[in-house]
C-alpha atoms as a PDB file:
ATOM      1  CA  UNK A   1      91.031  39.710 103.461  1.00  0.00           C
ATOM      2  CA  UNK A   2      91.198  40.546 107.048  1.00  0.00           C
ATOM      3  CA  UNK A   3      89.303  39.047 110.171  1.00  0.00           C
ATOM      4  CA  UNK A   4      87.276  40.371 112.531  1.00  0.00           C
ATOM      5  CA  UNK A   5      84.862  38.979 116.218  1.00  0.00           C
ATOM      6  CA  UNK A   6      81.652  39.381 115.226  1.00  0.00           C
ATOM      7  CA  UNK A   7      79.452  40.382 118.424  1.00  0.00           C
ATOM      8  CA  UNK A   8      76.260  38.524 116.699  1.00  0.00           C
ATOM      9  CA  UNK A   9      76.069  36.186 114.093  1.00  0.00           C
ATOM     10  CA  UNK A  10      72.083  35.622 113.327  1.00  0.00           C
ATOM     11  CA  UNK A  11      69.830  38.312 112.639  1.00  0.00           C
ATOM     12  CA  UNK A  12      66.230  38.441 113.745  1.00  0.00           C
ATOM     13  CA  UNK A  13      65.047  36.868 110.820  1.00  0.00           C
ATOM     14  CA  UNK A  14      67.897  34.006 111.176  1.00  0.00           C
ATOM     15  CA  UNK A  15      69.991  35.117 108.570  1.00  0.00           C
ATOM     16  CA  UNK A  16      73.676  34.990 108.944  1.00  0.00           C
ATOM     17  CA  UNK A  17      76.581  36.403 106.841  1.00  0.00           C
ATOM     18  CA  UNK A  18      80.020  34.670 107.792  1.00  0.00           C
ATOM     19  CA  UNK A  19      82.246  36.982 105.196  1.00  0.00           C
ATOM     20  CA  UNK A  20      81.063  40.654 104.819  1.00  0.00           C
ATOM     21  CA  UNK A  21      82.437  42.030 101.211  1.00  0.00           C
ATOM     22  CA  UNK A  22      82.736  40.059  97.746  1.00  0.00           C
ATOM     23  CA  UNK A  23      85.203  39.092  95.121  1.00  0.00           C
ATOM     24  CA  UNK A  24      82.260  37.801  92.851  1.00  0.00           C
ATOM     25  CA  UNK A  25      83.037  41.340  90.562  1.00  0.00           C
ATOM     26  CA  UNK A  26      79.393  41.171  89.346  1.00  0.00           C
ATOM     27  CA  UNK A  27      79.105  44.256  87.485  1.00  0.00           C
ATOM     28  CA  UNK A  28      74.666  45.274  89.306  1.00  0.00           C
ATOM     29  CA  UNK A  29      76.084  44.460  93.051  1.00  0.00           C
ATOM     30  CA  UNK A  30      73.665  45.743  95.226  1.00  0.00           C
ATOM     31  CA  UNK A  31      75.664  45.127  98.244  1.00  0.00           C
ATOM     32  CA  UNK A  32      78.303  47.564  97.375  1.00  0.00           C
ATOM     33  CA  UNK A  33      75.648  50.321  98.105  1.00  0.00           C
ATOM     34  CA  UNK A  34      76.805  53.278 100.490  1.00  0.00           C
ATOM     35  CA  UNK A  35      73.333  52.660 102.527  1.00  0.00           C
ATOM     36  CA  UNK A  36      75.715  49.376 103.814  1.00  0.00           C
ATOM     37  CA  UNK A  37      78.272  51.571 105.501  1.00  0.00           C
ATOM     38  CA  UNK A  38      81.412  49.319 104.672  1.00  0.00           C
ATOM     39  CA  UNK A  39      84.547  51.004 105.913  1.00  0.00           C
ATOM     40  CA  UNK A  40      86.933  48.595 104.059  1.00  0.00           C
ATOM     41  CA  UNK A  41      87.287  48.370 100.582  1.00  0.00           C
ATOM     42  CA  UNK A  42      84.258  46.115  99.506  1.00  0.00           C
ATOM     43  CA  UNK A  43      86.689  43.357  97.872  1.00  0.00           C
ATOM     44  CA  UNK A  44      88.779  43.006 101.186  1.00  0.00           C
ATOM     45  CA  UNK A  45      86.797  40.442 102.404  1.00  0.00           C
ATOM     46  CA  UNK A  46      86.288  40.792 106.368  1.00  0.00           C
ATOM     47  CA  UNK A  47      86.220  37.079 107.643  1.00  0.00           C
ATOM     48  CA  UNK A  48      83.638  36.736 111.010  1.00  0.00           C
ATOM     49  CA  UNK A  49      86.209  34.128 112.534  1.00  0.00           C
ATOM     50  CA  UNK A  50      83.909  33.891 115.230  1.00  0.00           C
ATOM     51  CA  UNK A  51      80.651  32.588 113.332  1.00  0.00           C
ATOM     52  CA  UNK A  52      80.902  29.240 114.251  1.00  0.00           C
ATOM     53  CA  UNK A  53      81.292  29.869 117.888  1.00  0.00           C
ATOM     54  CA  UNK A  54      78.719  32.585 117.623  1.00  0.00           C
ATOM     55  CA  UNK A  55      76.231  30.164 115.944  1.00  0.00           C
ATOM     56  CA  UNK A  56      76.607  27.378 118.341  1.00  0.00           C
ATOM     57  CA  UNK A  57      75.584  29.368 121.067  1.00  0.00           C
ATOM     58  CA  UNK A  58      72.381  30.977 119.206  1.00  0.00           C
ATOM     59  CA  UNK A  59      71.321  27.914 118.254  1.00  0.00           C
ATOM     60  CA  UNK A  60      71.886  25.603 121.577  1.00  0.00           C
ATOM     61  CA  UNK A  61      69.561  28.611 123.439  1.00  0.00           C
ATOM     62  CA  UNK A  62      66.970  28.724 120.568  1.00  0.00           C
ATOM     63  CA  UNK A  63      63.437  26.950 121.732  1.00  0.00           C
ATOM     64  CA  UNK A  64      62.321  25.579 118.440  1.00  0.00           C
ATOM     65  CA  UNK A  65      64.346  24.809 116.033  1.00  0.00           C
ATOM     66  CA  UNK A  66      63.808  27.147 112.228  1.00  0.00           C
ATOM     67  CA  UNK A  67      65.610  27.706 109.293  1.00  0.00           C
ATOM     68  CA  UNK A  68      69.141  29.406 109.105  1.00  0.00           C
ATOM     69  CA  UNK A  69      69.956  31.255 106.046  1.00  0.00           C
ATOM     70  CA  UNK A  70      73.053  32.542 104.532  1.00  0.00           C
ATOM     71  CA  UNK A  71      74.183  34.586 101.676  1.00  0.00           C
ATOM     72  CA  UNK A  72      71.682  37.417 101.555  1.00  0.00           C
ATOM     73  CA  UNK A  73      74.636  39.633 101.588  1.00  0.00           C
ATOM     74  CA  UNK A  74      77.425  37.728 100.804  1.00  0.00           C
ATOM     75  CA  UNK A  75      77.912  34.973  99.133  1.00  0.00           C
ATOM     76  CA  UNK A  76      79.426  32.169 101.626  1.00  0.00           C
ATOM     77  CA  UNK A  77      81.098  30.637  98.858  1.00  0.00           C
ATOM     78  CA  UNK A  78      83.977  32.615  97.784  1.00  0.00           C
ATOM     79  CA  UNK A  79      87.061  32.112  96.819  1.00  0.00           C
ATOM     80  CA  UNK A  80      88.352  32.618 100.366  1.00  0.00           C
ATOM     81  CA  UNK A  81      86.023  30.014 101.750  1.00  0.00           C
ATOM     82  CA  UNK A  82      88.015  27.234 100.438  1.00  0.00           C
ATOM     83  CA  UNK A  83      90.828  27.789 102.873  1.00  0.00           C
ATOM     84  CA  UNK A  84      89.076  28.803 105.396  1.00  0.00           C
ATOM     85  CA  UNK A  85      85.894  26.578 105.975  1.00  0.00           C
ATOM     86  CA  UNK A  86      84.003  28.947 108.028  1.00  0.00           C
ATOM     87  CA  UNK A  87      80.842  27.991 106.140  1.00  0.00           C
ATOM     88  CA  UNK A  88      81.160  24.271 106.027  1.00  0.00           C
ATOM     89  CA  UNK A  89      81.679  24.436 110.009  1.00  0.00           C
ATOM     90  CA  UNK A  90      78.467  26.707 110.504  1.00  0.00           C
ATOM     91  CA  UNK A  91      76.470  24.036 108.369  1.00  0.00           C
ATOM     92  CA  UNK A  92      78.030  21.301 111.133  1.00  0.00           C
ATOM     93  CA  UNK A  93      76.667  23.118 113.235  1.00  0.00           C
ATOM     94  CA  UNK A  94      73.100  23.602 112.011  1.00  0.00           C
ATOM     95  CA  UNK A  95      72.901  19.593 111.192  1.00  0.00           C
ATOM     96  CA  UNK A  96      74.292  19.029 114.975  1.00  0.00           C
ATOM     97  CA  UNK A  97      71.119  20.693 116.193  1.00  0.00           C
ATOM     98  CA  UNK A  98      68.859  20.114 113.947  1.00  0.00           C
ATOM     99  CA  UNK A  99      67.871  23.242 112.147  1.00  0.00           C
ATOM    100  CA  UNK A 100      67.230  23.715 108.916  1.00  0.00           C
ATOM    101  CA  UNK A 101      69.238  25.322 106.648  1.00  0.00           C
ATOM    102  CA  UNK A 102      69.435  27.486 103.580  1.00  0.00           C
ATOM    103  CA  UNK A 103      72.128  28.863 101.247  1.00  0.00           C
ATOM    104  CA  UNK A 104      72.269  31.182  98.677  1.00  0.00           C
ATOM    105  CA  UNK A 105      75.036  31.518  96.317  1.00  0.00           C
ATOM    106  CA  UNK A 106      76.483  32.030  92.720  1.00  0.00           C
ATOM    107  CA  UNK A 107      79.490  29.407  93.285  1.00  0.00           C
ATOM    108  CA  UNK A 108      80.110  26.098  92.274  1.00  0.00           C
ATOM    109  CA  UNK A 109      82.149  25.486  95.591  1.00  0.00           C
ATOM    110  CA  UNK A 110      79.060  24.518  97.439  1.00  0.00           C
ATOM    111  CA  UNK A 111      79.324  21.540  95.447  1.00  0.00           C
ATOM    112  CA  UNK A 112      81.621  20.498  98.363  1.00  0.00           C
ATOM    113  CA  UNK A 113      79.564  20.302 100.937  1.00  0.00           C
ATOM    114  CA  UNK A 114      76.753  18.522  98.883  1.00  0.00           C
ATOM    115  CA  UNK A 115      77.010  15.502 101.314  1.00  0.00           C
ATOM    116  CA  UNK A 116      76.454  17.659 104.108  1.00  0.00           C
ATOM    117  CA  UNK A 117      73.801  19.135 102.634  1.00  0.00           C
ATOM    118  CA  UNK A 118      72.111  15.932 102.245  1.00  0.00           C
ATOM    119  CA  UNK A 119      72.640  15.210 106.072  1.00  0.00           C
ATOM    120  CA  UNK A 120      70.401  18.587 107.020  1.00  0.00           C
ATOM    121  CA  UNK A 121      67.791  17.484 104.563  1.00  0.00           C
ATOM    122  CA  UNK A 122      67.063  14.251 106.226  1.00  0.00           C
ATOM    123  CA  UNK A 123      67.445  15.094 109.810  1.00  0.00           C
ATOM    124  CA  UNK A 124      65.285  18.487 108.485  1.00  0.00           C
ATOM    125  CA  UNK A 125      65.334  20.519 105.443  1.00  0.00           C
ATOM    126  CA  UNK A 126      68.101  22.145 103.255  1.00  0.00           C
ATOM    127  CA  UNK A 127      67.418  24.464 100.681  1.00  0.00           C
ATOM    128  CA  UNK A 128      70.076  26.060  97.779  1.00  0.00           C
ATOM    129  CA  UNK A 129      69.403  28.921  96.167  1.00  0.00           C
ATOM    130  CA  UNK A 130      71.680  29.919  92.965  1.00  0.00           C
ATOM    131  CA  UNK A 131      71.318  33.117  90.705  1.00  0.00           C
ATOM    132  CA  UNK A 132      70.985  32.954  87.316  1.00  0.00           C
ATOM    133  CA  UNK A 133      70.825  35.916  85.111  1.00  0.00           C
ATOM    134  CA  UNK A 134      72.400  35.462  81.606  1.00  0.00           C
ATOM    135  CA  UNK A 135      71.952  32.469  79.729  1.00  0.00           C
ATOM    136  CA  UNK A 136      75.057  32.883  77.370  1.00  0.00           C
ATOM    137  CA  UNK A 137      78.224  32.319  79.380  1.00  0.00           C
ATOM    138  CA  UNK A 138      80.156  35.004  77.000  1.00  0.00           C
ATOM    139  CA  UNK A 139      78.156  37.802  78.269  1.00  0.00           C
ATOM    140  CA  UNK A 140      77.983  36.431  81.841  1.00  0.00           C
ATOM    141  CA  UNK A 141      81.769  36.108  82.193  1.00  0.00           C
ATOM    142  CA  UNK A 142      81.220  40.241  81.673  1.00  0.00           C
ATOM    143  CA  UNK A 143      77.978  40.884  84.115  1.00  0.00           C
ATOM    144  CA  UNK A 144      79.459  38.096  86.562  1.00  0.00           C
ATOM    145  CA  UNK A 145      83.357  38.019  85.901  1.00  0.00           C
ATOM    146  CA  UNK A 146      85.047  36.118  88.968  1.00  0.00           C
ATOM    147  CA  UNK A 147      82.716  33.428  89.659  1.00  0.00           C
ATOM    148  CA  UNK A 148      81.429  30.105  87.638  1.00  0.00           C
ATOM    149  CA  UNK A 149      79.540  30.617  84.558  1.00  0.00           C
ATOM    150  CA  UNK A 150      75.664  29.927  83.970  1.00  0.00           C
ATOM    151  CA  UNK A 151      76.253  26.653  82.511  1.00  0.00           C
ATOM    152  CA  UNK A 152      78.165  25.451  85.633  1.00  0.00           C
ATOM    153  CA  UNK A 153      75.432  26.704  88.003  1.00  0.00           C
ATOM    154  CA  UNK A 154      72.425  24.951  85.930  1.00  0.00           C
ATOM    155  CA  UNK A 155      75.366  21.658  86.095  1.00  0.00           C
ATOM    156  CA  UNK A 156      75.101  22.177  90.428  1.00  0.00           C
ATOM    157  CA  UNK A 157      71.179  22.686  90.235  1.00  0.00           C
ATOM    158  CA  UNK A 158      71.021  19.101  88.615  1.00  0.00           C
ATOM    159  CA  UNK A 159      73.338  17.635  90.841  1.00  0.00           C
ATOM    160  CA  UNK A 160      71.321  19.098  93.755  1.00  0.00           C
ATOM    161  CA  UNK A 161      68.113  17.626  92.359  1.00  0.00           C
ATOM    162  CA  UNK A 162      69.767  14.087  91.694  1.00  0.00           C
ATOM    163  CA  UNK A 163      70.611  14.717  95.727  1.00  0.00           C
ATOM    164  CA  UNK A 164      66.956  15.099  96.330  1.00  0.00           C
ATOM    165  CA  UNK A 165      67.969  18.422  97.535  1.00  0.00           C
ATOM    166  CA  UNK A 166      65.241  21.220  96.878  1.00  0.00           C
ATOM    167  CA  UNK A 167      66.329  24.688  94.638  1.00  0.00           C
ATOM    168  CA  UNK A 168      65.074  28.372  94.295  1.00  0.00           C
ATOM    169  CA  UNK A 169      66.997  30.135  91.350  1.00  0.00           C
ATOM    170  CA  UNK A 170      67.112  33.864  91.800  1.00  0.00           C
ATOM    171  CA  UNK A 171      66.453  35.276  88.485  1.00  0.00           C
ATOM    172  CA  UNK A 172      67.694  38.798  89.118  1.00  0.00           C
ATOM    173  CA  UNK A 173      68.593  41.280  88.229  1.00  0.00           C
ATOM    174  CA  UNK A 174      67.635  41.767  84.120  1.00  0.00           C
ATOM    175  CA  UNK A 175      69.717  44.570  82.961  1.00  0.00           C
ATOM    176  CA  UNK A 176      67.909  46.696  80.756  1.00  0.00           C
ATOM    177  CA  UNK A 177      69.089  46.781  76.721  1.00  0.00           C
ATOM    178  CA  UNK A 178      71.679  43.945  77.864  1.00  0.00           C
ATOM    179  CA  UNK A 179      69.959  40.850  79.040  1.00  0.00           C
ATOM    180  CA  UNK A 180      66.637  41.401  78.653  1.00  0.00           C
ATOM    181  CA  UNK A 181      65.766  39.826  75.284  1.00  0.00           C
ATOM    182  CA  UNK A 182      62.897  36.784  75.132  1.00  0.00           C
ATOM    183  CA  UNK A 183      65.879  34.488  74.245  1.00  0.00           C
ATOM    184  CA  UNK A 184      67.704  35.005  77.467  1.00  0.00           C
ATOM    185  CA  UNK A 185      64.769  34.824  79.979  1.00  0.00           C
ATOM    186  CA  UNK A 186      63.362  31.528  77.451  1.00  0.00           C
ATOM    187  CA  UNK A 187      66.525  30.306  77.819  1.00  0.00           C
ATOM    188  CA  UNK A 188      67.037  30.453  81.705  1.00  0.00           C
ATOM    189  CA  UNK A 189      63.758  29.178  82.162  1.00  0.00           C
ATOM    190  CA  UNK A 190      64.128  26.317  80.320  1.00  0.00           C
ATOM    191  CA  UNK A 191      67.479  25.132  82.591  1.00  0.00           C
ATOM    192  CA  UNK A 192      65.205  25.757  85.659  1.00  0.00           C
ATOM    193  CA  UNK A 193      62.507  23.482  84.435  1.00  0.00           C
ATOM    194  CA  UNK A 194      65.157  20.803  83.276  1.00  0.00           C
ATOM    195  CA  UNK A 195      66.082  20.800  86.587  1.00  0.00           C
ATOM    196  CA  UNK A 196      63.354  20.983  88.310  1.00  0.00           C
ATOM    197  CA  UNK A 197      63.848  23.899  90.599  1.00  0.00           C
ATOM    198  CA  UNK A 198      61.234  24.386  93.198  1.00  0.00           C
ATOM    199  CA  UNK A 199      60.577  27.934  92.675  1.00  0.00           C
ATOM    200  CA  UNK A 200      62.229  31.532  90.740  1.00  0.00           C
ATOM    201  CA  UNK A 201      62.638  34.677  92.391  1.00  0.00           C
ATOM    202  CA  UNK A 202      61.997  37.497  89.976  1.00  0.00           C
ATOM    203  CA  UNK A 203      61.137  40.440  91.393  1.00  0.00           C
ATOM    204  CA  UNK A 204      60.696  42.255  88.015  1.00  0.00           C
ATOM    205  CA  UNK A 205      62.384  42.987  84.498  1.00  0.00           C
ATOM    206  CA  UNK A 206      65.133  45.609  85.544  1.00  0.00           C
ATOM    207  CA  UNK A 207      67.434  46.664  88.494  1.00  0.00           C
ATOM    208  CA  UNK A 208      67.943  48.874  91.429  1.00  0.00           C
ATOM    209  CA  UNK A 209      70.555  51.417  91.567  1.00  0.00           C
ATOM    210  CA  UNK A 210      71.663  53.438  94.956  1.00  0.00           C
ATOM    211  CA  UNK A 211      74.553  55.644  95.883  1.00  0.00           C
ATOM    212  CA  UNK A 212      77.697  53.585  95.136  1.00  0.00           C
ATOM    213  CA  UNK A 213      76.163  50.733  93.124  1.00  0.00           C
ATOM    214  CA  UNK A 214      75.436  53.029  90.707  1.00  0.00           C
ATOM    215  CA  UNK A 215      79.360  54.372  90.239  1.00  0.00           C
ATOM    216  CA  UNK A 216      80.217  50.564  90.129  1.00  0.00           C
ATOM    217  CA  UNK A 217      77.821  49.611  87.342  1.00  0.00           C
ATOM    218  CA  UNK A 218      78.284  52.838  85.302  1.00  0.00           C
ATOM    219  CA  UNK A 219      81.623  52.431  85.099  1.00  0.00           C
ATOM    220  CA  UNK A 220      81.549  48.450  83.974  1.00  0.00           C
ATOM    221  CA  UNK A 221      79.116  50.108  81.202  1.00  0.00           C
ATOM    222  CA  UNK A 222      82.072  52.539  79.677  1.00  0.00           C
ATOM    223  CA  UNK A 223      84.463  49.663  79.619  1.00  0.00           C
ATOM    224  CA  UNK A 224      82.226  46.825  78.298  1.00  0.00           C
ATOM    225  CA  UNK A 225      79.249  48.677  76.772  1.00  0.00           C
ATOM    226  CA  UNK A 226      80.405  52.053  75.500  1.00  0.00           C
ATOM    227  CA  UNK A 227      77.463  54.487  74.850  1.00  0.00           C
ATOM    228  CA  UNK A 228      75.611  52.463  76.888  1.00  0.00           C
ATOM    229  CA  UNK A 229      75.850  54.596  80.522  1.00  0.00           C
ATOM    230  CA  UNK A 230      74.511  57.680  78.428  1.00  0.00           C
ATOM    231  CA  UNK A 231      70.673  55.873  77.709  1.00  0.00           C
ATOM    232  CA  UNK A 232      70.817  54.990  81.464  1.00  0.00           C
ATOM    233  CA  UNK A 233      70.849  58.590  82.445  1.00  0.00           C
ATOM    234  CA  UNK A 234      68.951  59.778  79.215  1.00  0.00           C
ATOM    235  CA  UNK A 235      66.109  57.612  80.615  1.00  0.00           C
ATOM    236  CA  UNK A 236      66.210  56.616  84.085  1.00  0.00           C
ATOM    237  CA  UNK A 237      68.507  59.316  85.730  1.00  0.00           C
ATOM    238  CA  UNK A 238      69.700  58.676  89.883  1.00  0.00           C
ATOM    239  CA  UNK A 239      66.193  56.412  89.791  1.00  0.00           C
ATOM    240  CA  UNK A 240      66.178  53.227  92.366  1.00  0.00           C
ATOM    241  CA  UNK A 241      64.536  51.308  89.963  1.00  0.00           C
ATOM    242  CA  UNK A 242      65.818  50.859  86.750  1.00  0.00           C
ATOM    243  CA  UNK A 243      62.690  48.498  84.400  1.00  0.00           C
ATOM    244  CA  UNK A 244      63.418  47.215  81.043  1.00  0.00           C
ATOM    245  CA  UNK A 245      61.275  48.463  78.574  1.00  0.00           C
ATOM    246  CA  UNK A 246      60.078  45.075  77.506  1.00  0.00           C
ATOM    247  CA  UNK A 247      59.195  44.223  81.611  1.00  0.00           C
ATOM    248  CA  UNK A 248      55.246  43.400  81.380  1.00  0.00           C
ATOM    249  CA  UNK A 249      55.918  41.440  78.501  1.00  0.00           C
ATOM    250  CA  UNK A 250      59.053  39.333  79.750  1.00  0.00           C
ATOM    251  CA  UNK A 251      56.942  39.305  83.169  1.00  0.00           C
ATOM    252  CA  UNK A 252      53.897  37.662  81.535  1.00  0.00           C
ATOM    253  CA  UNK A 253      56.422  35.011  79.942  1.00  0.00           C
ATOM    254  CA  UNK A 254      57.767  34.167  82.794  1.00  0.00           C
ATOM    255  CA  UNK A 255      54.637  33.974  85.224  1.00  0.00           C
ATOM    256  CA  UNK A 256      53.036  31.666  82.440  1.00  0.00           C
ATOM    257  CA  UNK A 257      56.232  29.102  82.146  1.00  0.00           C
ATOM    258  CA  UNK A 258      56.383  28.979  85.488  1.00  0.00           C
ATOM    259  CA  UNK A 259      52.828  28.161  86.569  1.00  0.00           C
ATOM    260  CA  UNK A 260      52.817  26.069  83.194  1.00  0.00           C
ATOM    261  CA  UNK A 261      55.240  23.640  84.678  1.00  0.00           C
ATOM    262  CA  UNK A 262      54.257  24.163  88.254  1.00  0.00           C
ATOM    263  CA  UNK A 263      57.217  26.049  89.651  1.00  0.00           C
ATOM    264  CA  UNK A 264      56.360  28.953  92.536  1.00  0.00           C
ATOM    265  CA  UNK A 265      56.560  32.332  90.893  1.00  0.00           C
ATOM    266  CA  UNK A 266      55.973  35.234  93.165  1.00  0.00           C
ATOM    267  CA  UNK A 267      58.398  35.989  95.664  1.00  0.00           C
ATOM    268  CA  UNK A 268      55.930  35.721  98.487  1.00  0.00           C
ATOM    269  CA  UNK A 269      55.451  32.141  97.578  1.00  0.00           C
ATOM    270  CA  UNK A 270      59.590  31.655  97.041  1.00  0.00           C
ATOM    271  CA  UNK A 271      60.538  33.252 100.845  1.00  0.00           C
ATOM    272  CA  UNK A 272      57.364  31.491 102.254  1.00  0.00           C
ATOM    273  CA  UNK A 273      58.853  28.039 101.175  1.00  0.00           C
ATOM    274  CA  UNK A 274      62.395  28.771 102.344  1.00  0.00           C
ATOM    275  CA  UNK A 275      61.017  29.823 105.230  1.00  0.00           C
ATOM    276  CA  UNK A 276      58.678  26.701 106.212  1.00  0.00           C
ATOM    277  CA  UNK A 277      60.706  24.333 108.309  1.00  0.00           C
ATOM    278  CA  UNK A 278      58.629  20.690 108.608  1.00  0.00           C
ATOM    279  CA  UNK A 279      56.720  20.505 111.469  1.00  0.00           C
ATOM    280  CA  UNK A 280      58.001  17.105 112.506  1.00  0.00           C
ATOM    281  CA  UNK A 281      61.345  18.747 113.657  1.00  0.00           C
ATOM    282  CA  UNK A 282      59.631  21.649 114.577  1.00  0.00           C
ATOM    283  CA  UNK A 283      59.862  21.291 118.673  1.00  0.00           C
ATOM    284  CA  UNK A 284      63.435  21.019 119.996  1.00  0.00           C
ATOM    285  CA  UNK A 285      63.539  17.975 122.867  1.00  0.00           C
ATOM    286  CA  UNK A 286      65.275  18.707 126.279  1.00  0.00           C
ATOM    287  CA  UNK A 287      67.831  15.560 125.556  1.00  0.00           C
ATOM    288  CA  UNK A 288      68.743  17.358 121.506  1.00  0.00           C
ATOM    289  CA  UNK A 289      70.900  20.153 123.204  1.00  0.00           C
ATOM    290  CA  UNK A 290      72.486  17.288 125.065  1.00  0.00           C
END
């Protein structure tokens, strides 16, 4: 971990990223792509000590308030978060000013600001998004190794819905010949409708692959999946996208559950939602900034 001043902290879509890096291990990370330019090693987390002070000043010279989102990148809950706060201060911040505010994540640690999620949602509207890819915590511990298993996120998604606090569950990416049977994606599906998640992300059966990611995940495949690396480049070779075979199959199962049980499927739908904020709250008064 080292720490940096950030000269920006919001991006034009109002996206923010307080840590840059991850310790989350998770064996498809996009993020660790060379497109991303990181000249640290990706699990020396660099710490924007600066974000709060950074934020405060975007949002006190914003004229309508929006939502803020964080964790496209990386997820604001790791382990170095608990120490350092830097997350629960920037949500102070966006509940100080009214905004809106959501946050993406694979950690059970946003369980401690639960309350102060709660706070946003009344004054506005607070939205969590959590990934779930593998139903069976054995084989997550291996695709996701340094963070909470499945059955602990689908544990925070209830506790967020008993909150009256709204969800989106990322369910990507499906790892071809690995987790992309009908059991896992039934089973996955079935935790989002028990608790009553608001919408799923899925962009399709499969993953992506670039320059770097690619090293990372081939590598996880010769120690956990031997043999395994070999069909990847037998079939898909330095490809982007990587389907499963079984894709417009598991697709059509999960477009029916969903729209069976009423829960936004497309990801135009998903990012449309997150990106509403009401339009009660929408115009910021002269005296709010006050």
């Amino acid at each position: 971990m080292h720490f940096a001043d950030a000269k920006g902290i919001l991006s034009t879509k109002n996206g923010m990223n307080i840590y840059r890096g991850c310790t989350h291990g998770c064996i498809y990370c996009d993020s660790r792509s060379e497109c991303y330019r990181f000249t640290h090693p990706f699990n020396d987390i660099e710490v924007k000590q600066n974000a709060p002070q950074l934020l405060e000043a975007a949002l006190r010279s914003k004229r309508k308030r929006c939502m803020i989102g964080t964790g496209s990148m990386s997820d604001p809950y790791m382990h170095c978060e608990e120490k350092l706060g830097l997350t629960r201060r920037c949500l102070e911040i966006i509940l100080k000013y009214g905004f809106g505010a959501t946050v993406q994540t694979k950690s059970d640690r946003i369980m401690r600001d639960i309350g102060l999620l709660s706070e946003i949602n009344k004054t506005a509207k607070s939205v969590v998004q959590m990934t779930l890819t593998t139903y069976e915590d054995d084989l997550c511990s291996i695709i996701e190794p340094n963070v909470c298993m499945t059955s602990r996120r689908f544990e925070v998604l209830c506790e967020m819905k008993k909150a009256g606090i709204p969800t989106i569950v990322w369910m990507t990416p499906i790892l071809p010949f690995i987790n992309d049977t009908e059991d896992n994606i039934r089973g996955l599906l079935d935790m989002c409708i028990q608790a009553d998640v608001k919408g799923i992300i899925c962009f399709d059966m499969g993953l992506t692959l670039r320059e770097g990611s690619r090293e990372y995940f081939y590598s996880a495949l010769d120690r956990h999946f031997p043999g395994l690396k070999n069909k990847y480049a037998g079939l898909y070779g330095n490809a982007y996208e990587i389907p499963s075979p079984d894709s417009a199959r598991l697709m059509r199962l999960f477009t029916d559950t969903c729209k069976r049980n009423g829960i936004l499927c497309t990801p135009d739908e998903c990012f449309r939602y997150l990106n509403e904020f009401p339009e009660q709250y929408q115009q910021m008064s002269f005296f709010d900034t006050d």
